[in-house]
Protein backbone atom coordinates (compact mmCIF):
# COMPACT_ATOMS: atom_id res chain seq x y z
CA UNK A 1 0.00 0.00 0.00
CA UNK A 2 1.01 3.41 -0.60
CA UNK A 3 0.53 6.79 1.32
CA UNK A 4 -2.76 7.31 -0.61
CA UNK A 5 -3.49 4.12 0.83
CA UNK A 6 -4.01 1.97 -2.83
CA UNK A 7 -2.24 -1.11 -3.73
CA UNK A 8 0.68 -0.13 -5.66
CA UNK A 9 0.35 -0.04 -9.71
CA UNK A 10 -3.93 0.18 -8.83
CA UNK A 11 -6.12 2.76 -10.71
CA UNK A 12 -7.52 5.42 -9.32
CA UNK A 13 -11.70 5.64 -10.01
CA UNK A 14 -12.22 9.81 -10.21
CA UNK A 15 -15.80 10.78 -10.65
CA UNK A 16 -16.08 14.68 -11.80
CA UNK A 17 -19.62 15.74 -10.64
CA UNK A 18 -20.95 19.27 -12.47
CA UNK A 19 -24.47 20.27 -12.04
CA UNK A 20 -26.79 21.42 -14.95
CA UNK A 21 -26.81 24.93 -14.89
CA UNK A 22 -26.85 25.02 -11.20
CA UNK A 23 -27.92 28.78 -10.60
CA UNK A 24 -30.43 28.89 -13.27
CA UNK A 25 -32.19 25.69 -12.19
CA UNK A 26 -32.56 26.54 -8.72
CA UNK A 27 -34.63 29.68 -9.61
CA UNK A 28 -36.79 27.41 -12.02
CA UNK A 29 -37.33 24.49 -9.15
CA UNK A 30 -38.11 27.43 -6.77
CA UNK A 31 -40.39 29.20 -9.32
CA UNK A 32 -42.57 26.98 -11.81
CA UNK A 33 -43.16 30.10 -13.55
CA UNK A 34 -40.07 30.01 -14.76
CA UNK A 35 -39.21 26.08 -16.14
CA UNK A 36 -39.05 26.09 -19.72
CA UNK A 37 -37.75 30.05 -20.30
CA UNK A 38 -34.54 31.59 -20.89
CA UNK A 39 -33.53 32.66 -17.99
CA UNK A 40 -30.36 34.25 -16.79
CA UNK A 41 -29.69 35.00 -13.43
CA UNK A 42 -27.63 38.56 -12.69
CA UNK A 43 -28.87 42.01 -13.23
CA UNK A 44 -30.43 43.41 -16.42
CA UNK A 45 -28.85 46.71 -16.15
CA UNK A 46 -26.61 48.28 -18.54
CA UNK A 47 -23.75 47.42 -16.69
CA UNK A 48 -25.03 44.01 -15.44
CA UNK A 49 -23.38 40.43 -16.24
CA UNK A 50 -25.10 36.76 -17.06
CA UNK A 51 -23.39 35.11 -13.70
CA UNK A 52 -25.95 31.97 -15.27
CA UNK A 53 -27.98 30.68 -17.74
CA UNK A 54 -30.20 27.95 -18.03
CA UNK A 55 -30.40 25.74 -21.07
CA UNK A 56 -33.16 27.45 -22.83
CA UNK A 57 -30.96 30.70 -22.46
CA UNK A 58 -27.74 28.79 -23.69
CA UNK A 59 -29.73 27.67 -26.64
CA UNK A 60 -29.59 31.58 -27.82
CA UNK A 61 -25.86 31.62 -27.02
CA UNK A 62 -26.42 33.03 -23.80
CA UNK A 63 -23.88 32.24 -21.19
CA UNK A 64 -22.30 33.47 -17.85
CA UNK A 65 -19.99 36.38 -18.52
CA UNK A 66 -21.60 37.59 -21.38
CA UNK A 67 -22.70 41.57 -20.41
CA UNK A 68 -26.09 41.62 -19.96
CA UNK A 69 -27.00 43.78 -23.02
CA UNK A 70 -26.22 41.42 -25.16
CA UNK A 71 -27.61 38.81 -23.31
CA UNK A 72 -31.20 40.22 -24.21
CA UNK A 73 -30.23 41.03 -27.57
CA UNK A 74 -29.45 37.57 -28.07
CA UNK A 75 -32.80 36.71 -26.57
CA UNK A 76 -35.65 39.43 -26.25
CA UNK A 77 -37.83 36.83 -24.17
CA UNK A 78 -34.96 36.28 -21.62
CA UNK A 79 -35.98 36.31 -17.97
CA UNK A 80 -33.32 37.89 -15.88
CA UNK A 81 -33.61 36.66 -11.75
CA UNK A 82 -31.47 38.09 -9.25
CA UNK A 83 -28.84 36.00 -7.80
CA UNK A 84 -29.39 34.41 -3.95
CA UNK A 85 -26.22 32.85 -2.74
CA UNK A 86 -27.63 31.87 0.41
CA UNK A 87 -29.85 29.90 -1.17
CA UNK A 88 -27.19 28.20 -3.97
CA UNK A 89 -24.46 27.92 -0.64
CA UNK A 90 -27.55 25.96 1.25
CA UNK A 91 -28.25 23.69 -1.63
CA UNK A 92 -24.54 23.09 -2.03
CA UNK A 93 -23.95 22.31 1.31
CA UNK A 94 -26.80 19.65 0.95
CA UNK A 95 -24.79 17.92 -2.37
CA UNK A 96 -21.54 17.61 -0.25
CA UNK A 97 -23.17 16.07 1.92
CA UNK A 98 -24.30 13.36 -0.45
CA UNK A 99 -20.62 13.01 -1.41
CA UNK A 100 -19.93 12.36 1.48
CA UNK A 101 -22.00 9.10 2.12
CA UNK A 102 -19.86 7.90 -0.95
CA UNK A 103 -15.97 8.78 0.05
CA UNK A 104 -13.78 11.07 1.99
CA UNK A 105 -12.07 11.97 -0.83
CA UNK A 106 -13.96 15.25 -1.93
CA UNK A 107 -12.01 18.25 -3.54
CA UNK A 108 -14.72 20.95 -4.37
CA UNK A 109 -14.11 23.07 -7.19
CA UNK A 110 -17.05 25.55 -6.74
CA UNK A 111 -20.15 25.49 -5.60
CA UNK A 112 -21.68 23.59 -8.31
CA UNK A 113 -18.95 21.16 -9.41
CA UNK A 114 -16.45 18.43 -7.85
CA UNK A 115 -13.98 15.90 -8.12
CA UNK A 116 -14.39 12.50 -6.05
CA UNK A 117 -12.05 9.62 -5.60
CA UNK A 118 -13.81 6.35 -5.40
CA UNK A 119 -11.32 3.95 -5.64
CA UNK A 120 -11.80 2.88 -1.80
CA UNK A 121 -15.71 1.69 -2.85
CA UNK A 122 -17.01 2.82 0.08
CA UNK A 123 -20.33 2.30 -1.03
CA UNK A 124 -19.86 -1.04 -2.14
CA UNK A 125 -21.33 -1.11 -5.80
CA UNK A 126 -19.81 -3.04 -8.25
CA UNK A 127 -18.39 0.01 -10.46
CA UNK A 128 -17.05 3.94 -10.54
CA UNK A 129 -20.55 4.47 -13.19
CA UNK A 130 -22.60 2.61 -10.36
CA UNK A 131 -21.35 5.00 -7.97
CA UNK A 132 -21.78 7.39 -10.01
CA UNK A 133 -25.55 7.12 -11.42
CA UNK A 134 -26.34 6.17 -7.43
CA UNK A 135 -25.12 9.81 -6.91
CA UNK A 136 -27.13 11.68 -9.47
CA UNK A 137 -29.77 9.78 -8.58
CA UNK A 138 -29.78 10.77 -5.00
CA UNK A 139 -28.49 14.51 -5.87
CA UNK A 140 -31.95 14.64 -7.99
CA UNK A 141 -34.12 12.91 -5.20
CA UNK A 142 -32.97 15.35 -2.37
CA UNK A 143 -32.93 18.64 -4.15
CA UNK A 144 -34.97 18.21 -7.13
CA UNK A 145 -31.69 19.50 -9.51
CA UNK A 146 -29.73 17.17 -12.29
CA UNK A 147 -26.32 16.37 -12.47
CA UNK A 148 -24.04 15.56 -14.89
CA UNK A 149 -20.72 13.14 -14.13
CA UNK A 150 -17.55 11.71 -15.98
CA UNK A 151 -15.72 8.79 -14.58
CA UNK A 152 -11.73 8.05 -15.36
CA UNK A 153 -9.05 6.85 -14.16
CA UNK A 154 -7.83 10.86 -13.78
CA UNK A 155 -9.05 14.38 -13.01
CA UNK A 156 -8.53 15.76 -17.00
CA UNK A 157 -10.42 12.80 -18.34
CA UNK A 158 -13.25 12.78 -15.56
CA UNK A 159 -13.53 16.46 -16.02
CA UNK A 160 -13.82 16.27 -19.85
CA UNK A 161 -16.04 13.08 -19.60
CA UNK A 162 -18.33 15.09 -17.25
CA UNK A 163 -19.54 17.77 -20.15
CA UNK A 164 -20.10 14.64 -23.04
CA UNK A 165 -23.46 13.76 -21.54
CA UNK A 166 -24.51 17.19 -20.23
CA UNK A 167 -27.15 17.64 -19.07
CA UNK A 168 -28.34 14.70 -17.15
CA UNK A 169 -26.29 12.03 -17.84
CA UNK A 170 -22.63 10.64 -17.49
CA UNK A 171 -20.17 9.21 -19.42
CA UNK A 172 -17.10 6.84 -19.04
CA UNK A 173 -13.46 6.75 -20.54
CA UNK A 174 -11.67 3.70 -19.47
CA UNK A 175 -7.83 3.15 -19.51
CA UNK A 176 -7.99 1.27 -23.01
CA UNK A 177 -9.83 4.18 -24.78
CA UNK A 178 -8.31 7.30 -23.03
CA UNK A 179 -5.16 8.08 -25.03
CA UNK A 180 -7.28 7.73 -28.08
CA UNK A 181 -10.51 9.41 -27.44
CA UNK A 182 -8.25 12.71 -26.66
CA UNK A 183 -6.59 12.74 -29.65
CA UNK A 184 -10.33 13.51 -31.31
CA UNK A 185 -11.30 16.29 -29.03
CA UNK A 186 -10.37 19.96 -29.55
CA UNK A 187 -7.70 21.37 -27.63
CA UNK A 188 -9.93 24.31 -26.97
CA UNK A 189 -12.37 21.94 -24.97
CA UNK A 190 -8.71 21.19 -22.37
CA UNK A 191 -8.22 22.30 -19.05
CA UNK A 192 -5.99 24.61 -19.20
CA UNK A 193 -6.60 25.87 -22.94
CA UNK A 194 -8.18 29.15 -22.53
CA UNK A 195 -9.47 31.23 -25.53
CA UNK A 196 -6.11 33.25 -25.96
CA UNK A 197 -3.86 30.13 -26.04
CA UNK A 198 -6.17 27.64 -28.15
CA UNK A 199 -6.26 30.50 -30.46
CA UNK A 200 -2.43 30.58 -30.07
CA UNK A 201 -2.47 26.89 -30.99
CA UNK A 202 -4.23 27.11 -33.81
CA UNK A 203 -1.94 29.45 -35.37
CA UNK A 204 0.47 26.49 -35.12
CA UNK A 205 -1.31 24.10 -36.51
CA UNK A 206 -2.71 22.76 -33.17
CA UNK A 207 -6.94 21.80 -33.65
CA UNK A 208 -6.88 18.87 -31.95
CA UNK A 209 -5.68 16.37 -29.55
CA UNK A 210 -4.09 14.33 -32.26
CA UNK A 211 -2.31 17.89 -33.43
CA UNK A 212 -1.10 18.41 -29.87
CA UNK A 213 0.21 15.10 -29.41
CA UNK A 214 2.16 15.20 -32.54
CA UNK A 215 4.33 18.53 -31.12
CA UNK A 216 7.50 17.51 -29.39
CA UNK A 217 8.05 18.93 -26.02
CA UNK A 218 10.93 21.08 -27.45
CA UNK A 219 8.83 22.49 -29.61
CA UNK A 220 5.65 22.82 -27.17
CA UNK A 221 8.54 24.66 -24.72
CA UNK A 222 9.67 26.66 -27.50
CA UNK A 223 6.08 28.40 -27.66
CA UNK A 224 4.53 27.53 -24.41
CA UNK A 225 7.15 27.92 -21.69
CA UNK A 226 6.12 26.36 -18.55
CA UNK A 227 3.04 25.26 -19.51
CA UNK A 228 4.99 22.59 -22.41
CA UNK A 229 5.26 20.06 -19.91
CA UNK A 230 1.30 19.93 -18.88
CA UNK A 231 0.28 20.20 -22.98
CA UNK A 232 2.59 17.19 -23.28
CA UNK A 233 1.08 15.52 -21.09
CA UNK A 234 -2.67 15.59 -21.27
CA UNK A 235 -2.36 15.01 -24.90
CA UNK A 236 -1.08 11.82 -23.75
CA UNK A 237 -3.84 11.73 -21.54
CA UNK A 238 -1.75 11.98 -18.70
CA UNK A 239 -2.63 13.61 -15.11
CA UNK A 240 -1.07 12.31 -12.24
CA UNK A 241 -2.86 15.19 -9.99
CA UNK A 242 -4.27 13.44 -6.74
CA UNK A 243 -8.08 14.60 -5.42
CA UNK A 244 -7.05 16.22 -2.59
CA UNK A 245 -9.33 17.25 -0.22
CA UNK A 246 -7.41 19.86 1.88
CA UNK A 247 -6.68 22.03 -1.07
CA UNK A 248 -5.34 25.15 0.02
CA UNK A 249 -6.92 28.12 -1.16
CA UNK A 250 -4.16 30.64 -3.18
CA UNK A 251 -6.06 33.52 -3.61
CA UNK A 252 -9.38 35.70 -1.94
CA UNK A 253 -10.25 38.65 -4.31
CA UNK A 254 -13.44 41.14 -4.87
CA UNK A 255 -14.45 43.32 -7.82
CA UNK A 256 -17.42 45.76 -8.83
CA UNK A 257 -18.64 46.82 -12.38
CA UNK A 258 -19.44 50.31 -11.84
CA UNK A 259 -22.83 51.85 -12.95
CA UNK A 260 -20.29 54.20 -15.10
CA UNK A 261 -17.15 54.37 -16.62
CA UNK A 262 -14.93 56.73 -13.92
CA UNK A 263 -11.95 58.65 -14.66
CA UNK A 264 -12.07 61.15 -11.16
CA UNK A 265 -10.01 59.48 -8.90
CA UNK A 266 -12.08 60.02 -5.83
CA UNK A 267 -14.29 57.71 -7.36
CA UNK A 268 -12.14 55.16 -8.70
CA UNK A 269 -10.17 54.98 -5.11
CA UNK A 270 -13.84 54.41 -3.49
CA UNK A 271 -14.33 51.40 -5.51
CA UNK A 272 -11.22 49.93 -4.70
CA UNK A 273 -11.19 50.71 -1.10
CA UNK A 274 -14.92 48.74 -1.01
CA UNK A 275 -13.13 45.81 -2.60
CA UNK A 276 -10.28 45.89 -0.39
CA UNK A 277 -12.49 45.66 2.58
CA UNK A 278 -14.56 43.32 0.83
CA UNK A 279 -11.29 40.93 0.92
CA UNK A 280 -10.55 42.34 4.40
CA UNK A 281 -13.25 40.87 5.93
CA UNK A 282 -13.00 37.13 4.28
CA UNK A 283 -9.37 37.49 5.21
CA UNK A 284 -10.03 38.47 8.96
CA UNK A 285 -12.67 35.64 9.03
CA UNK A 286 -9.99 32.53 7.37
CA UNK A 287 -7.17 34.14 9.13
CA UNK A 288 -5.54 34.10 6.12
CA UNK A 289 -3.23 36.95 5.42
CA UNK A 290 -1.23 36.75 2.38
CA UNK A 291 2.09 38.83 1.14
CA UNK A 292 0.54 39.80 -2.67
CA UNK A 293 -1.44 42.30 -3.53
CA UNK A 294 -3.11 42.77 -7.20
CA UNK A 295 -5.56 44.98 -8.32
CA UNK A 296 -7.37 44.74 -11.45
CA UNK A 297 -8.54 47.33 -13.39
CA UNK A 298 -10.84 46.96 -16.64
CA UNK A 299 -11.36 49.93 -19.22
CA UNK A 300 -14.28 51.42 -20.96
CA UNK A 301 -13.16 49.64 -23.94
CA UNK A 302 -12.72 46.33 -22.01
CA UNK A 303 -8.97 46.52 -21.72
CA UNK A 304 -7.70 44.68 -18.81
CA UNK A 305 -4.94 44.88 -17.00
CA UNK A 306 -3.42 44.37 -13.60
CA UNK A 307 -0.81 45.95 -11.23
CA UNK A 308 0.75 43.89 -8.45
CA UNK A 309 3.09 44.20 -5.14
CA UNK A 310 4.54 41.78 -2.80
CA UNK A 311 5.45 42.41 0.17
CA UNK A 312 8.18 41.13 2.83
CA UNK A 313 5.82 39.77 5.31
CA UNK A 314 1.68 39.09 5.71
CA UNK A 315 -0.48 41.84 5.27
CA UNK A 316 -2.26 41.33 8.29
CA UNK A 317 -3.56 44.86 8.97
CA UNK A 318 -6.61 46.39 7.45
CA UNK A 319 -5.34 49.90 6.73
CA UNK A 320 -2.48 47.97 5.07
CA UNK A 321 -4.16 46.15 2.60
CA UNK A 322 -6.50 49.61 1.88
CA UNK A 323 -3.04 51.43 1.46
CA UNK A 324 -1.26 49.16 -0.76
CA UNK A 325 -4.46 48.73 -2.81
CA UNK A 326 -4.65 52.39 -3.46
CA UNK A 327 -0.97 52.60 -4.44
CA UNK A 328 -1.29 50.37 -7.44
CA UNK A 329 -4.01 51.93 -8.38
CA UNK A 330 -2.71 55.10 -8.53
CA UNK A 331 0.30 53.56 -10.31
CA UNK A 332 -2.04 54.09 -13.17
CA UNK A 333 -3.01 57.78 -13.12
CA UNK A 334 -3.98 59.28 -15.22
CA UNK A 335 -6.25 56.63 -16.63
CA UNK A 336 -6.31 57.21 -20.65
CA UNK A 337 -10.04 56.63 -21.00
CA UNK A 338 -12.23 55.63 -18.05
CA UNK A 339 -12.59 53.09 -15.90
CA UNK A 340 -15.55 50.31 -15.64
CA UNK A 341 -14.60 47.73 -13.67
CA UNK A 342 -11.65 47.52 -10.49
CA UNK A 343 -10.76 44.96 -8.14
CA UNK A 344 -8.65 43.37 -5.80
CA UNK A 345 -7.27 40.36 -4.82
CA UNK A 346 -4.58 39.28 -2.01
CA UNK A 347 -2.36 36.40 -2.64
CA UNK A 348 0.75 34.13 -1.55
CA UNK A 349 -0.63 33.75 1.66
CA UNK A 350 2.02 32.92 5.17
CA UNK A 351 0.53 29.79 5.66
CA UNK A 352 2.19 26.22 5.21
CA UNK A 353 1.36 24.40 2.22
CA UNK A 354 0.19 21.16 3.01
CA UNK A 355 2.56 18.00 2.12
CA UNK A 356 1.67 17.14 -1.65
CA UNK A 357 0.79 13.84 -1.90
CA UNK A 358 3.06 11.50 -4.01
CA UNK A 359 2.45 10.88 -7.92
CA UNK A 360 0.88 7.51 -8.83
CA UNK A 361 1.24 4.73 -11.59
CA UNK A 362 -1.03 6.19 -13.98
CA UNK A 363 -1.76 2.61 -15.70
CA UNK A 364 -1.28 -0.90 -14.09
CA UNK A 365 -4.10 -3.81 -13.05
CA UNK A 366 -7.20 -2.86 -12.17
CA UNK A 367 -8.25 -2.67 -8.96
């Protein structure tokens, strides 16, 4: 046995969870008046952003992010719903819990999607799917929401696995398919693709798994620095990442849209003190206090950028954090055009990192 307590050269059984437009389908199980519409939950204002959509919204090619604007030109009939954390925390709360009748080896990833090691069984059914459909079922019986899952042998593949089935069902890649089925998918669909870099990729030629795969890791480090080494990797379909459930949270940041673009800097320094105590008080509450400081600031023509300090020890002093905040801020004065959006976010935090657990045999008998 190892320290992850598996038989050496076993498989892991990883189970990615994601509800079905988990925001937007609690408003429509809460109001019947609302099942079948687009709806979006955020703010129609001007300066309002989709933070959800449910299907019949997606259908229109509405989807979280997208300013709200556009949203309803997109879809006239769309229903916008204000958001209610308390109520999307409560119901999350209640899905962990399900999780947990199933293994101790939970690593959240938000509120409405996680990773789960099953490998121990300690359920007892006969398979990773049977565990699986046994916890949509009961996720669906208890809160009256849908789930989608994905089931591998690792985090990438149960992760992509979990969005071929959406919404409502699951979907399996075993060890013999794995390699293969990647090589057919689009990069852009990979963790750790965003827009900018599949974009990137194609410019090189890159489309697909089979593309990726094809790219030496010379080359992939050539264009992709420090990131070459992951690309190689997954293509391979490769992830030796453990679910760990003690994650330790890297960052705690706030930010606000404004109901105008500002260029006074009175205003603009308001904003970003309300963020900074915004992070201030989550801080204060995890007594976490981290070292980095980075404020973000987004212009009126949606250019973003950010400005960052570190510092020698913890900021662990409120006027500190509101101080350092306002001095990258001002490290941009004046602004060229004005300002929409600011935040802040504290980072690097003086805390020890838990021990990482060790890598595993990625292939080897089945358990």
């Amino acid at each position: 046995m190892d320290a992850d307590g598996m038989e050496a050269g076993s498989i892991r059984k990883i189970i990615h969870v994601d509800m079905d437009a988990f925001f937007a389908s609690v408003e429509q199980r809460d109001d019947p008046a609302l099942r079948g519409r687009p709806v979006a939950v955020g703010h129609a204002a001007a300066r309002g952003v989709v933070a959800a959509a449910s299907y019949e919204a997606r259908a229109f090619g509405v989807r979280s992010a997208l300013p709200s604007v556009t949203a309803l030109r997109r879809c006239p009939d769309l229903v916008f719903v204000r958001p209610r954390f308390d109520v999307y925390k409560a119901v999350s709360r209640q899905i962990q819990a399900i999780f947990a009748e199933y293994t101790d080896l939970i690593q959240p990833l938000s509120l409405d999607e996680a990773y789960l090691d099953v490998t121990a069984n300690r359920a007892g059914l006969p398979t990773a799917w049977a565990t699986a459909k046994a916890i949509r079922a009961r996720i669906l019986a208890e809160t009256g929401l849908t789930a989608s899952a994905g089931i591998s042998y690792n985090k990438f593949l149960a992760k992509l696995a979990s969005d071929h089935r959406k919404p409502n069902g699951q979907f399996a890649v075993t060890p013999d398919m794995g390699p293969a089925w990647v090589e057919t998918l689009p990069v852009a669909r990979f963790h750790g693709v965003g827009p900018v870099t599949a974009a990137k990729m194609k410019r090189l030629g890159i489309e697909t798994g089979a593309d990726l795969r094809a790219k030496s890791l010379a080359f992939l480090e050539q264009h992709f620095g420090s990131s070459a080494g992951w690309y190689h990797a997954i293509a391979r379909a490769e992830d030796h990442r453990p679910v760990n459930p003690n994650r330790v949270r890297k960052s705690s940041g706030s930010e606000t849209t404004f109901n105008r673009d500002l260029t006074e800097p009175a205003e603009i320094e308001a904003g970003v003190l309300l963020m900074a105590d915004d992070v201030w008080e989550w801080c204060e509450k995890a007594q976490a206090f981290g070292r980095t400081v980075t404020v973000k600031i987004k212009f009126q023509d949606f250019r973003l950028i950010t400005r960052s300090r570190s510092h020698a020890g913890a900021i662990a002093d409120q006027a500190l954090l509101r101080q350092a905040s306002l001095d990258l801020v001002r490290s941009i004065y004046p602004p060229d055009t004005g300002i929409r959006l600011v935040g802040v976010t504290v980072s690097n935090f003086d805390v020890p990192a838990p021990e990482a657990a060790p890598a595993l045999p990625l292939f080897g008998a089945a358990s």
